[in-house]
C-alpha atoms as a PDB file:
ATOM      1  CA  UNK A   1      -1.930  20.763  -7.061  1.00  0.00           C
ATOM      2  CA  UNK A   2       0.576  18.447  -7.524  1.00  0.00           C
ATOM      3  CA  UNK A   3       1.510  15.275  -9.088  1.00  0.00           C
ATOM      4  CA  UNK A   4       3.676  12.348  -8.647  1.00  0.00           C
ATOM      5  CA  UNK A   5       4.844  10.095 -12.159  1.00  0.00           C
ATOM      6  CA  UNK A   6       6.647   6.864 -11.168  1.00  0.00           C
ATOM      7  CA  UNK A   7       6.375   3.368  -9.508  1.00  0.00           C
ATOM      8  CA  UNK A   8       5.568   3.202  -6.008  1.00  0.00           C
ATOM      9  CA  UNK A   9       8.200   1.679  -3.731  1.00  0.00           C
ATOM     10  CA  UNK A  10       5.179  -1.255  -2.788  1.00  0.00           C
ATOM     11  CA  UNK A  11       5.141  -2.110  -6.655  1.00  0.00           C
ATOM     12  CA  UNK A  12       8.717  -2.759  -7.533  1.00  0.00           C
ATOM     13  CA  UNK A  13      10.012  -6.212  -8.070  1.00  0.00           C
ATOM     14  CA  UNK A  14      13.238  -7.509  -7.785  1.00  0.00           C
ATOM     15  CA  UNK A  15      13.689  -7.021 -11.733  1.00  0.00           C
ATOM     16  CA  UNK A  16      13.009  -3.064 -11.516  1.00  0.00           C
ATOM     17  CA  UNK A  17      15.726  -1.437 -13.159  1.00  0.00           C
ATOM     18  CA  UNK A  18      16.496   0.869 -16.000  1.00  0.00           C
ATOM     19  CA  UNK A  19      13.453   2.932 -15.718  1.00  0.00           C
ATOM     20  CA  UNK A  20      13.224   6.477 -15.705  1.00  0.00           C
ATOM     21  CA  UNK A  21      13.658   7.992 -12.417  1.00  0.00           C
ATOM     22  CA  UNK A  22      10.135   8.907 -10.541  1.00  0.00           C
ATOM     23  CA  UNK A  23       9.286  13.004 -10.374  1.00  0.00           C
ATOM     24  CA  UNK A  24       6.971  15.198  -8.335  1.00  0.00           C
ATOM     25  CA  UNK A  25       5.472  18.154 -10.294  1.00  0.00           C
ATOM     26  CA  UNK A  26       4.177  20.677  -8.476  1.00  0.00           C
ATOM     27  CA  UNK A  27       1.653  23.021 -10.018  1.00  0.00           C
ATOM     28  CA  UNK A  28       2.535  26.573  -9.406  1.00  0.00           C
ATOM     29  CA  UNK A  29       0.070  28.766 -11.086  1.00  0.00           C
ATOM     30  CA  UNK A  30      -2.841  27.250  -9.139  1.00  0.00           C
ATOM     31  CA  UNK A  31      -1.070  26.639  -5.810  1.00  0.00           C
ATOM     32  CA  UNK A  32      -0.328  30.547  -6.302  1.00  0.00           C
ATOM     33  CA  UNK A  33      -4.111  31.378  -7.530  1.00  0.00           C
ATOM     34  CA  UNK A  34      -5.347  29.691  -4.406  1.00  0.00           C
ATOM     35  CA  UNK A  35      -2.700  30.646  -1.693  1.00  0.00           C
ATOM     36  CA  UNK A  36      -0.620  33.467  -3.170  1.00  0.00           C
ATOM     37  CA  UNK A  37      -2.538  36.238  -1.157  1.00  0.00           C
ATOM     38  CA  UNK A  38      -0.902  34.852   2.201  1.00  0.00           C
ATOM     39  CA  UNK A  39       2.684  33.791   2.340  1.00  0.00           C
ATOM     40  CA  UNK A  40       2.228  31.556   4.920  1.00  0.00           C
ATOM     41  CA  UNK A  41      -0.577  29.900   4.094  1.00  0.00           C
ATOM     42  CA  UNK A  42       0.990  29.377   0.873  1.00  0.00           C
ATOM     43  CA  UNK A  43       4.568  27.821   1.869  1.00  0.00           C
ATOM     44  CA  UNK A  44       2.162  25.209   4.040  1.00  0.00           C
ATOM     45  CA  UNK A  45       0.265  24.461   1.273  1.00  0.00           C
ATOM     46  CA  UNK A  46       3.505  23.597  -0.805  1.00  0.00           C
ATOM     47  CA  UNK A  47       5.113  21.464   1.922  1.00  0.00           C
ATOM     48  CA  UNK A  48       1.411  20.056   2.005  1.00  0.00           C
ATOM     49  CA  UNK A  49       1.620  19.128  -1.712  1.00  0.00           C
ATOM     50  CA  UNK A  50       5.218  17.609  -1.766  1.00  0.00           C
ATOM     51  CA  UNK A  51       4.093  15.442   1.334  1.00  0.00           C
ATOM     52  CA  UNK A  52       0.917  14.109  -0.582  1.00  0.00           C
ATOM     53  CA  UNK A  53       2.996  13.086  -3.414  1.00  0.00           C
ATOM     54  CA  UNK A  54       5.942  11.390  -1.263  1.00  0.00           C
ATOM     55  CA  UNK A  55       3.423   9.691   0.058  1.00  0.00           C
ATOM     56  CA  UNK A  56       2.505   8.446  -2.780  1.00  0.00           C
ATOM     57  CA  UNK A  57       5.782   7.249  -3.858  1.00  0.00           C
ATOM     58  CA  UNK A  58       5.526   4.664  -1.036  1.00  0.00           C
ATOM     59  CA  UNK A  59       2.398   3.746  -1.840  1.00  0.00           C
ATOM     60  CA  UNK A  60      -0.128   5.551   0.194  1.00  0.00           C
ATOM     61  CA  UNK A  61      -3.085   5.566  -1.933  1.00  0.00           C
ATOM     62  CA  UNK A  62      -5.078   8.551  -1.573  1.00  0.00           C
ATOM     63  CA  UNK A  63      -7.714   6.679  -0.120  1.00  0.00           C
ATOM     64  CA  UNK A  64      -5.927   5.783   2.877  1.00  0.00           C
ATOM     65  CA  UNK A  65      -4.908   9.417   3.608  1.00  0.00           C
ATOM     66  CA  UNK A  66      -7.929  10.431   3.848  1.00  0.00           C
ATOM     67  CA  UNK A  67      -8.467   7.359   6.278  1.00  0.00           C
ATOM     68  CA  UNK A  68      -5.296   8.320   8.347  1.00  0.00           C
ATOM     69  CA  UNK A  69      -6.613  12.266   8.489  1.00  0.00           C
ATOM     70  CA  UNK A  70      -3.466  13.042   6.066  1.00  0.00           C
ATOM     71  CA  UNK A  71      -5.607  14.464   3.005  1.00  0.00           C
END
């Protein structure tokens, strides 16, 4: 549902620079197909998506958010 393009935090040197910055896309026809019947459910499934793919931009692998009950 969502998806996060960039360089985690845990795999940049000292020599990253001039790269584009990183970007979270999240997928709003299927979030909305899924979740769109129920408003709330819906907002907690987009907060849910945006903190996956932070999570991923310091390096949380999905494996170990799954192992930390975060999935």
């Amino acid at each position: 549902l969502g998806l996060y393009q960039g360089v985690p935090l845990t795999r940049r040197g000292a020599f990253y620079a001039a790269v584009l910055p990183d970007k979270i896309t999240i997928f709003r026809g299927p979030i909305e197909r899924a979740y769109g019947g129920d408003l709330e459910q819906l907002r907690a499934q987009v907060r849910r998506t945006v903190l996956h793919e932070v999570a991923h931009h310091f390096g949380i692998s999905d494996e170990r958010l799954v192992e930390i009950d975060r999935y």
